[in-house]
C-alpha atoms as a PDB file:
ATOM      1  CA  UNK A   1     -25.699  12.879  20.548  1.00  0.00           C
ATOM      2  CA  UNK A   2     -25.997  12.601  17.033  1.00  0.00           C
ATOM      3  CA  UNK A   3     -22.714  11.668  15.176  1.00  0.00           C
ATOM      4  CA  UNK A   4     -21.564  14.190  12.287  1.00  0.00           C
ATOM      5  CA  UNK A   5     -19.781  13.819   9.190  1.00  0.00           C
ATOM      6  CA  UNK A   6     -15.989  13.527   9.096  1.00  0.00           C
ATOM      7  CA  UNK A   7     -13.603  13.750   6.809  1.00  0.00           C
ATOM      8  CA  UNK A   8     -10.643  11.450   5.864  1.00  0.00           C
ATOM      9  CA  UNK A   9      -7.933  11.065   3.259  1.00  0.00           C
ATOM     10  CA  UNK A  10      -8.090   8.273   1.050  1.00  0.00           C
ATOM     11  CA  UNK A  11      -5.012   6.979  -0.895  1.00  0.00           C
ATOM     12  CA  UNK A  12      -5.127   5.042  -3.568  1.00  0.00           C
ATOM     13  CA  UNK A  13      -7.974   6.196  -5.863  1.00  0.00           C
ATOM     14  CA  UNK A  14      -5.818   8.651  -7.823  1.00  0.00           C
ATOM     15  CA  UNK A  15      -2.452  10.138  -7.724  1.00  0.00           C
ATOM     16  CA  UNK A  16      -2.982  12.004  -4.797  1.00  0.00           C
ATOM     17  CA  UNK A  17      -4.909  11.764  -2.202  1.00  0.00           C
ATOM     18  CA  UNK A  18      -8.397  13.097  -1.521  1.00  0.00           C
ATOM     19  CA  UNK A  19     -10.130  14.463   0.709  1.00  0.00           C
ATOM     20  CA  UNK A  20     -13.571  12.183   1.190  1.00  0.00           C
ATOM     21  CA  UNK A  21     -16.374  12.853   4.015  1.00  0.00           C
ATOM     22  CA  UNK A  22     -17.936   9.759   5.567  1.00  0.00           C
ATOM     23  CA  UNK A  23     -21.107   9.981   6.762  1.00  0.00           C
ATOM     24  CA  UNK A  24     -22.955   8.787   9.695  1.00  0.00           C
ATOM     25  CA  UNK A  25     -23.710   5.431   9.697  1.00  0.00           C
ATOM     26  CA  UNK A  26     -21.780   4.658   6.774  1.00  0.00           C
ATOM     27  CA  UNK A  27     -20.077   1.354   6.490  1.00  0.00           C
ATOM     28  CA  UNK A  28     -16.472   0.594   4.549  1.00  0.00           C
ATOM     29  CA  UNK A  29     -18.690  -1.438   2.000  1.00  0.00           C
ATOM     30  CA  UNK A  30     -21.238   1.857   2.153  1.00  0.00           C
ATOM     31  CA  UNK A  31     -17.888   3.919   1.310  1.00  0.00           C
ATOM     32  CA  UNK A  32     -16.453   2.247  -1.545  1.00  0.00           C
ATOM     33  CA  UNK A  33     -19.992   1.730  -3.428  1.00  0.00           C
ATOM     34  CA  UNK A  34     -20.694   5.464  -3.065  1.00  0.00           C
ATOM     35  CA  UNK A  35     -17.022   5.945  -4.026  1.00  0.00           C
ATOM     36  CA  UNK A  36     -17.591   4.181  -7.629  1.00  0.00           C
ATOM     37  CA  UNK A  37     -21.552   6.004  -8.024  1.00  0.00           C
ATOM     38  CA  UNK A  38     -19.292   8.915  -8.078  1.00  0.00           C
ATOM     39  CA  UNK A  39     -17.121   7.721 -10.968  1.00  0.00           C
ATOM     40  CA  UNK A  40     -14.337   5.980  -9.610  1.00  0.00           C
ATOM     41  CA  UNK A  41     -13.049   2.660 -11.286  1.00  0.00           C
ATOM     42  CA  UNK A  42     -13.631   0.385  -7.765  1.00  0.00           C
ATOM     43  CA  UNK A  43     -13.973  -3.005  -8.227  1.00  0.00           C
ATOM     44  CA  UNK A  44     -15.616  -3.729  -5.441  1.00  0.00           C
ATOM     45  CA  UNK A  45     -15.793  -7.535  -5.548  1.00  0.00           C
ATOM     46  CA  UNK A  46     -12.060  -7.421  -4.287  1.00  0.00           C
ATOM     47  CA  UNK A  47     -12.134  -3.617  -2.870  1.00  0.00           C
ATOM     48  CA  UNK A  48     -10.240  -3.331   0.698  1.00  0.00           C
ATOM     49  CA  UNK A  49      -9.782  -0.161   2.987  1.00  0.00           C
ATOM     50  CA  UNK A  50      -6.941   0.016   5.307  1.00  0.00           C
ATOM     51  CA  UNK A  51      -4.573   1.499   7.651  1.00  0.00           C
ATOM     52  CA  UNK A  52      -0.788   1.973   6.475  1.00  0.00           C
ATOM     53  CA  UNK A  53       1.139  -1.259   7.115  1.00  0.00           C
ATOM     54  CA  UNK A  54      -1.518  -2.639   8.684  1.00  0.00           C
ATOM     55  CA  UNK A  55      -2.194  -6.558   9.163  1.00  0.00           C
ATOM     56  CA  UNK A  56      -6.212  -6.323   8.795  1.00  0.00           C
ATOM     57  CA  UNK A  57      -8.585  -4.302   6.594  1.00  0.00           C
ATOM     58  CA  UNK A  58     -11.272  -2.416   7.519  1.00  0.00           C
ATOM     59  CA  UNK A  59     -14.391  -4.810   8.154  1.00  0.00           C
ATOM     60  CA  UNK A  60     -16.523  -3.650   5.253  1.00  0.00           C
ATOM     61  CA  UNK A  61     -19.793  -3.546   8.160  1.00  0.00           C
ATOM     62  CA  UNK A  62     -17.853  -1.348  10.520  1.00  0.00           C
ATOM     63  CA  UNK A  63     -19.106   1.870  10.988  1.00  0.00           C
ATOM     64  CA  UNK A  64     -16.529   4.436   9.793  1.00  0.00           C
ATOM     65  CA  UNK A  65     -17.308   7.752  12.199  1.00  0.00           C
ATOM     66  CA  UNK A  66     -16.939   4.511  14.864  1.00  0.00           C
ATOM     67  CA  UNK A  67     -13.075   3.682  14.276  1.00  0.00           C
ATOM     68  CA  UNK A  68     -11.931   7.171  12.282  1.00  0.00           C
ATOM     69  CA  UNK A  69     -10.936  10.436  13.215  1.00  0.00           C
ATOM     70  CA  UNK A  70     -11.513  13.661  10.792  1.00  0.00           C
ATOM     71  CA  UNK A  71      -8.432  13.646   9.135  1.00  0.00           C
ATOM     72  CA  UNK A  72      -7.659   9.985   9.189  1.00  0.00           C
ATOM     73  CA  UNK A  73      -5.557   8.311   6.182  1.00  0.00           C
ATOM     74  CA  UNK A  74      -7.070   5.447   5.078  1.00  0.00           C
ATOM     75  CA  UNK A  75      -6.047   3.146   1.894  1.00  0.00           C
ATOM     76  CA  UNK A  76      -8.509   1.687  -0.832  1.00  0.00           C
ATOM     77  CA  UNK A  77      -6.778  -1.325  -2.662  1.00  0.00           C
ATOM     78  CA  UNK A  78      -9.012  -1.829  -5.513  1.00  0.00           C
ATOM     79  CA  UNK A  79      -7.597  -3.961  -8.177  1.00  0.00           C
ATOM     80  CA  UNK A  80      -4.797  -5.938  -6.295  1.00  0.00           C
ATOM     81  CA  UNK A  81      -5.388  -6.192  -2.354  1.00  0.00           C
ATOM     82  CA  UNK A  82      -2.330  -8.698  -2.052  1.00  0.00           C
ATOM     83  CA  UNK A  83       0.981  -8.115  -4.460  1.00  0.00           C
ATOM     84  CA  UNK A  84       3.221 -10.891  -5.222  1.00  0.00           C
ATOM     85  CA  UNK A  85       6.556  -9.261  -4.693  1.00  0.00           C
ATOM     86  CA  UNK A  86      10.090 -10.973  -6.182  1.00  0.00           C
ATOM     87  CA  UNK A  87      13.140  -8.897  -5.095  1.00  0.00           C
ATOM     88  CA  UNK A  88      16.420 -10.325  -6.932  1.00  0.00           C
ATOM     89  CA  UNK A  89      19.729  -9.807  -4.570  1.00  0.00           C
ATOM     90  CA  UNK A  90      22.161 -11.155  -7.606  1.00  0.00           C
ATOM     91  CA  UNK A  91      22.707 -14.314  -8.009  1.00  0.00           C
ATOM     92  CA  UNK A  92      19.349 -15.223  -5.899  1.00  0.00           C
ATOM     93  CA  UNK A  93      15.663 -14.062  -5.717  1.00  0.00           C
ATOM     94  CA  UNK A  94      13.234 -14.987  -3.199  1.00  0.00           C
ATOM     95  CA  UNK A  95       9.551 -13.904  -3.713  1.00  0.00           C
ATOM     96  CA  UNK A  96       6.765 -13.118  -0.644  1.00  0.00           C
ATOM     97  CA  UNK A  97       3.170 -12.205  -0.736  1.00  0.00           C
ATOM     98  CA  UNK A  98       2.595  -8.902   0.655  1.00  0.00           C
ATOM     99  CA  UNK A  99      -0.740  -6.962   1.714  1.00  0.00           C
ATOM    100  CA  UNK A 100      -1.161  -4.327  -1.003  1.00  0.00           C
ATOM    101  CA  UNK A 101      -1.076  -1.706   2.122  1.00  0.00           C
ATOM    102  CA  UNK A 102       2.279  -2.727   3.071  1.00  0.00           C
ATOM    103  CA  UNK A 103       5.222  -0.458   2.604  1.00  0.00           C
ATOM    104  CA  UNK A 104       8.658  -0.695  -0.143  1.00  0.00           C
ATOM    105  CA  UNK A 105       9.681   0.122   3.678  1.00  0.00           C
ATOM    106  CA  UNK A 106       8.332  -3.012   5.062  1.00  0.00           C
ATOM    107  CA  UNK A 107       9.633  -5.165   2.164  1.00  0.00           C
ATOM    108  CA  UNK A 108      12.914  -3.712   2.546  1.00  0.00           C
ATOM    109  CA  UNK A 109      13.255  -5.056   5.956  1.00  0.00           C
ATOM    110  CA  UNK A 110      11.794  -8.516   4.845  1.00  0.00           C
ATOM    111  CA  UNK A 111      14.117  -8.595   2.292  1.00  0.00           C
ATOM    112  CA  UNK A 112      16.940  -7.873   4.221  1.00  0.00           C
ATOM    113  CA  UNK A 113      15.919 -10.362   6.976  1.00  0.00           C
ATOM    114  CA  UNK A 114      15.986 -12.868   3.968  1.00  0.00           C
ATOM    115  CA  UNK A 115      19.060 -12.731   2.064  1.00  0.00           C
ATOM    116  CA  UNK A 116      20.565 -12.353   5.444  1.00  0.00           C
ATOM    117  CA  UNK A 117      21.609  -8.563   5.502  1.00  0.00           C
ATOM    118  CA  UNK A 118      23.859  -8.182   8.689  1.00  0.00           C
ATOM    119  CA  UNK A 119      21.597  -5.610  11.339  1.00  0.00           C
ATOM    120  CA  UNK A 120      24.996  -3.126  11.035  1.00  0.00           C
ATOM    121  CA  UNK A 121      24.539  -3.239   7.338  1.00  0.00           C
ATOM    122  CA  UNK A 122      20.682  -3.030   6.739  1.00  0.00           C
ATOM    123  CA  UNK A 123      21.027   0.874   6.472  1.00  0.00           C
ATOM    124  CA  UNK A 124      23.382   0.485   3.284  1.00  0.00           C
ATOM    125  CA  UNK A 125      20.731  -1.214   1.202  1.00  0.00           C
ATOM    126  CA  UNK A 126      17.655  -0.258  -0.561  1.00  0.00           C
ATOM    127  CA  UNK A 127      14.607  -1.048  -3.223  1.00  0.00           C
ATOM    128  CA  UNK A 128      14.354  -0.413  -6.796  1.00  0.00           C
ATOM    129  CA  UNK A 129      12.315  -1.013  -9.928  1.00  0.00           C
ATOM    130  CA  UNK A 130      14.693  -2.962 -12.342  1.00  0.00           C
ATOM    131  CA  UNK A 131      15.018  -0.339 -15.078  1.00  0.00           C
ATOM    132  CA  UNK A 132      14.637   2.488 -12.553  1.00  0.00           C
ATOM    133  CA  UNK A 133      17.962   4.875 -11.896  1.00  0.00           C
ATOM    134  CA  UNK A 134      16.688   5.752  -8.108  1.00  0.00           C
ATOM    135  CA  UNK A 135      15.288   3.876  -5.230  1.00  0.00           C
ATOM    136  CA  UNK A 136      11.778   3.747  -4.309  1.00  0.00           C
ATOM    137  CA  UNK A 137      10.605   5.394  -1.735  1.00  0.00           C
ATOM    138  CA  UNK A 138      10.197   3.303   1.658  1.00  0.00           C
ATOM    139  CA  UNK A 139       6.384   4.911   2.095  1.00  0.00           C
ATOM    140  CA  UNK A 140       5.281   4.106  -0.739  1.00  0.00           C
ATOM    141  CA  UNK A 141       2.626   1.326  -0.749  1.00  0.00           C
ATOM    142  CA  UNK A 142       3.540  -2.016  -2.918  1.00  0.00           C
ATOM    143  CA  UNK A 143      -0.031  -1.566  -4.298  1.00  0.00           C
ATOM    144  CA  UNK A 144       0.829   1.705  -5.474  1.00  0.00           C
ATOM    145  CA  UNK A 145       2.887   0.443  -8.294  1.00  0.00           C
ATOM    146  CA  UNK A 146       0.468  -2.473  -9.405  1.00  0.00           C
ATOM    147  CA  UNK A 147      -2.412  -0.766 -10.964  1.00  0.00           C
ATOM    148  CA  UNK A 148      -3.991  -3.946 -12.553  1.00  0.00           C
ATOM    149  CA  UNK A 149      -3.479  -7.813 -12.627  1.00  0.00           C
ATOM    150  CA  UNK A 150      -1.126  -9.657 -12.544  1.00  0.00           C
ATOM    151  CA  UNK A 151      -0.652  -8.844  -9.036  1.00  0.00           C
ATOM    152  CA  UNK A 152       2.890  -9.164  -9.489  1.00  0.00           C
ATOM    153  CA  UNK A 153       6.242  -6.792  -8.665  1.00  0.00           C
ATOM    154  CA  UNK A 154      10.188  -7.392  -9.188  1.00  0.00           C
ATOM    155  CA  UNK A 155      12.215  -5.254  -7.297  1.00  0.00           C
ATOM    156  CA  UNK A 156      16.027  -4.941  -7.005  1.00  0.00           C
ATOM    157  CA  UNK A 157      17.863  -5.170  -3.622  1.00  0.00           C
ATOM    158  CA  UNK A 158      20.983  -3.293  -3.996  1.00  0.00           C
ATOM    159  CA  UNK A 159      22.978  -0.823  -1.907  1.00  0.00           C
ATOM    160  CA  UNK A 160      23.159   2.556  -2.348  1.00  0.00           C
ATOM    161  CA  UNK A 161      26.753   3.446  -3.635  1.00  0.00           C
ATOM    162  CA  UNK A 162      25.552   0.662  -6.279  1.00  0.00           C
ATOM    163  CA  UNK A 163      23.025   2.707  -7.596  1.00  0.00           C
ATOM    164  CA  UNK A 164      25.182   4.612 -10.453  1.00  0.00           C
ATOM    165  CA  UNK A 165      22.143   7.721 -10.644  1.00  0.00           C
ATOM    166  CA  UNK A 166      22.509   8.694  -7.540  1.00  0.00           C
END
């Protein structure tokens, strides 16, 4: 049976998300060359696809049709596929690597776990950009707000009836 074209949603290329159909045979390498033929700014020396919070990328020889349903959302990290993240929790600051595909969600709970948040408490805190008046949202990807190298982010941890915009 022959295998047919699918298509997925990749994140990361532009603002939004778009609609891309992989082709039979095509590999996650195959993918993000065609990807940057067709104009987009991939490097893809350091170019990584991947699932949402996931602890692995995409092998770049896998065959996509193989491991993705029509429809899937799948991530390209193109410029910074691990993010050096500081969050400051006045008067201290502790700093983690974190897979670009990783979640503000996911860091939260790091964060939390680190500067020794109390489990009854965790819901009263949240992530923020330093200058920024409201939190960031906990689905966004950390390599979503690092366009370029450094690979670097500082985040506040603060809780929410700190926050005076909201």
């Amino acid at each position: 049976m022959a295998t047919r074209p699918i298509s997925i949603l990749i994140h990361g290329l532009r603002p939004a998300a778009e609609i891309v159909e992989v082709f039979p045979a095509e590999t996650a390498a195959g993918l993000l060359r065609r990807l940057k033929e067709h104009g987009h700014e991939i490097d893809l020396e350091v170019a990584v696809l991947s699932f949402r919070d996931a602890d692995d990328d995409i092998r770049s020889d896998v065959v996509l049709v193989e491991i993705l349903e029509s429809g899937s959302h799948v991530h390209v990290h193109h410029h910074c596929p691990r993010v050096k993240v500081e969050v400051r929790f006045p008067p201290h600051a502790k700093t983690h690597d974190f897979r670009a595909n990783k979640t503000i969600g996911k860091v939260l709970a790091w964060a939390e776990h680190e500067f020794g948040i109390i489990p009854a408490q965790r819901g009263q805190y949240r992530l923020k950009l330093p200058t920024a008046i409201e939190y960031l949202d906990n689905d966004l990807h950390v390599g979503e707000l690092v366009k370029q190298p450094p690979c670097e982010l500082r985040v506040d941890l603060v809780r929410i009836e700190q926050n005076a915009g909201s």
